[in-house]
Each structure stands twice: as structure tokens, then as C-alpha cells.
C-alpha atoms as a PDB file:
ATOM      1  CA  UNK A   1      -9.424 -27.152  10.359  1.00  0.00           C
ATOM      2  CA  UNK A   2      -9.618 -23.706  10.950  1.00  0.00           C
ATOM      3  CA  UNK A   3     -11.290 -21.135   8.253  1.00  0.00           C
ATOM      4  CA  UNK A   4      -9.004 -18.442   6.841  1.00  0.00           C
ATOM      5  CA  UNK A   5     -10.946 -15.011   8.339  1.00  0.00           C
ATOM      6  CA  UNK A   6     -11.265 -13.652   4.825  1.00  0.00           C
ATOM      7  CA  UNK A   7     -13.493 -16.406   3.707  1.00  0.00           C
ATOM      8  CA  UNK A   8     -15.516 -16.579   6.991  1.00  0.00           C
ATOM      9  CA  UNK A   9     -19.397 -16.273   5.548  1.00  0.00           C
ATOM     10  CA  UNK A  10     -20.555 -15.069   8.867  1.00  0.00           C
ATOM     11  CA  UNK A  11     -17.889 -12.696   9.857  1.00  0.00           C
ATOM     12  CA  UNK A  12     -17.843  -9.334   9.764  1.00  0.00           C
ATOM     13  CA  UNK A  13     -16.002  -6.808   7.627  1.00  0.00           C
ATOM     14  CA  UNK A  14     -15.174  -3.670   6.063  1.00  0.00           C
ATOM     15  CA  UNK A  15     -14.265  -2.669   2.882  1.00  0.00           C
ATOM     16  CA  UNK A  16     -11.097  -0.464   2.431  1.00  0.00           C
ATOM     17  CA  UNK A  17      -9.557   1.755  -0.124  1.00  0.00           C
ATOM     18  CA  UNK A  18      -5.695   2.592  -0.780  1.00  0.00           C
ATOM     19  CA  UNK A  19      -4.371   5.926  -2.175  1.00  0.00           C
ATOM     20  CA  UNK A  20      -4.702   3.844  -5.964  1.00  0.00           C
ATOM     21  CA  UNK A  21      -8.113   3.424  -5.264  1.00  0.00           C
ATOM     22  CA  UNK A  22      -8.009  -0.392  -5.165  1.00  0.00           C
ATOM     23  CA  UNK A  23     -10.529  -1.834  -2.855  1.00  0.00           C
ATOM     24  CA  UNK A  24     -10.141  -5.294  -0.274  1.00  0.00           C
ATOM     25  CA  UNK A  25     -12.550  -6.757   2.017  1.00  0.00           C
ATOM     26  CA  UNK A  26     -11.257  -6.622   5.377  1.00  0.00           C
ATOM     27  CA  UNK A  27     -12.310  -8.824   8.491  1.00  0.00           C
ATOM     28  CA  UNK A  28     -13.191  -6.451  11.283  1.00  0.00           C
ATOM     29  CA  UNK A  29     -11.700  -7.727  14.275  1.00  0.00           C
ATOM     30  CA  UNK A  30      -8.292  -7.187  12.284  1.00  0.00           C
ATOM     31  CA  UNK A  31      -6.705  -3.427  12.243  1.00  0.00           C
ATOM     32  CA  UNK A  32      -6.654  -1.387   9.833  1.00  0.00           C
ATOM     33  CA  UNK A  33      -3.463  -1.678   7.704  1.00  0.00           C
ATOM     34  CA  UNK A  34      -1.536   1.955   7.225  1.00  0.00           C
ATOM     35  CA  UNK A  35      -2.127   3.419   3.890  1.00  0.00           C
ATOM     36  CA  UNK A  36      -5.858   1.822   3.724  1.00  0.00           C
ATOM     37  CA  UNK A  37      -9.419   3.674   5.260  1.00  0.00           C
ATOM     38  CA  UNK A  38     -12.639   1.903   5.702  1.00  0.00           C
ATOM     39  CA  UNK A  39     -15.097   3.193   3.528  1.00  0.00           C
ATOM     40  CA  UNK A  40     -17.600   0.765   4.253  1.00  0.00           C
ATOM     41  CA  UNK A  41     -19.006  -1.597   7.173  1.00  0.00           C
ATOM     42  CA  UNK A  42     -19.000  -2.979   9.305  1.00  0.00           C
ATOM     43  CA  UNK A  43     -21.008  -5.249   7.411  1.00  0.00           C
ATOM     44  CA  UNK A  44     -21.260  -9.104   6.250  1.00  0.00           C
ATOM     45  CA  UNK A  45     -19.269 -10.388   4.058  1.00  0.00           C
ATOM     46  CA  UNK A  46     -21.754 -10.428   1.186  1.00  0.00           C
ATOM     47  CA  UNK A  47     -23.178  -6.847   1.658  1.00  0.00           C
ATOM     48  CA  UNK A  48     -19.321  -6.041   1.436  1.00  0.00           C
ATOM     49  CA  UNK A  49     -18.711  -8.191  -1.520  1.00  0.00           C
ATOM     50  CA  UNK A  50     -21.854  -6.575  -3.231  1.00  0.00           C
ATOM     51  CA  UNK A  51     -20.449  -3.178  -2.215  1.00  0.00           C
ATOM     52  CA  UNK A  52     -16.699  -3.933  -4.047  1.00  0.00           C
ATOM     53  CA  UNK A  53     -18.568  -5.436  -6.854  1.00  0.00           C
ATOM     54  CA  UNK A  54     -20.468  -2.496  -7.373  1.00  0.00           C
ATOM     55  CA  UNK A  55     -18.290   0.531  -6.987  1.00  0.00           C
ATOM     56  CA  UNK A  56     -15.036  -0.923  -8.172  1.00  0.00           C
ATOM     57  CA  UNK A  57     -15.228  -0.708 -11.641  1.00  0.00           C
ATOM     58  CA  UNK A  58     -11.954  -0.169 -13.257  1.00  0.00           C
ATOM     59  CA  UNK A  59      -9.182  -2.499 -11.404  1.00  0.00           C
ATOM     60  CA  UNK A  60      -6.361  -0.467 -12.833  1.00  0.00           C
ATOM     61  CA  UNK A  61      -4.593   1.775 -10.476  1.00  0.00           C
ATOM     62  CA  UNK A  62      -5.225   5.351 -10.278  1.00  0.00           C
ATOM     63  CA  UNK A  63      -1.554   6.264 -11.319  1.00  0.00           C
ATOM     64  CA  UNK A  64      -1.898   4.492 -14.140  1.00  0.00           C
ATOM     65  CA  UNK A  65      -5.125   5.284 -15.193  1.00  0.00           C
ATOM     66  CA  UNK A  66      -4.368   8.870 -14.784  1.00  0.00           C
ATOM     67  CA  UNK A  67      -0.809   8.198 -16.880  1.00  0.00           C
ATOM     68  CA  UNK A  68      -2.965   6.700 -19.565  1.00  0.00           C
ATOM     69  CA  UNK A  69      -5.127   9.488 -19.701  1.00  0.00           C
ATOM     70  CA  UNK A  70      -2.785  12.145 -19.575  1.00  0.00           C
ATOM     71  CA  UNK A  71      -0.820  10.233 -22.564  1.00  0.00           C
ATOM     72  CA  UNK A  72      -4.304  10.452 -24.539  1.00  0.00           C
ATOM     73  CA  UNK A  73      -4.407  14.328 -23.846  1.00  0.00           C
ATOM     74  CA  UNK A  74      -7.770  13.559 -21.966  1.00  0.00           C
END
């Protein structure tokens, strides 16, 4: 049974951003998909995980969160 690359413990990965500013972990021996850049790695999957965990803090994309703001007049 073969292990699907994204939960591979002792791979090695990036972590990549979109133009929304939503975040995935990204096994490094696959290319990069158009529209995302690596911001981080290559690094293990946990230092990557840690890294998500840490600076993704508001899931919502950034269209919407700036539609929401500029509704609020912020």
C-alpha cells in the first residue's frame, strides 16, 4: 500500500501561497502548480505544518475579507 505524498512524515515540502492568500503544504519533488509560490521550505513536513499553523490565521480569502471590510467602511 502505497502512502499518499501529502501525508508522507518523512518527505519533504514546501509551503505555498495563492493570490487569496490561502496556504497548502506541498511535497517537493512535485512542481509548483501555476498561480501558487513557495514561501517556505524545503522543509519536513512538521516544520511546514508548524509554519501554516502559525502564519495562517484567518482562512477566509483575501477577496472576501477585503469585501467584508470595505462593507464595514474599515
Amino acid at each position: 500500500m502505497s502512502v499518499n505524498p501529502f501525508d508522507d512524515e518523512d518527505g519533504r515540502f514546501y509551503v505555498l501561497i495563492n493570490e487569496e492568500e490561502q496556504y497548502s503544504l506541498w511535497p517537493a519533488f512535485a512542481e509548483i502548480p501555476n498561480g501558487w509560490t513557495s514561501i517556505f521550505g524545503e522543509e519536513s513536513r512538521a516544520a511546514c505544518i508548524d509554519y501554516i499553523t502559525e502564519n495562517w490565521t484567518d482562512m477566509r480569502p483575501k477577496s472576501l475579507r477585503v469585501a467584508m471590510a470595505e462593507r464595514a467602511g474599515v
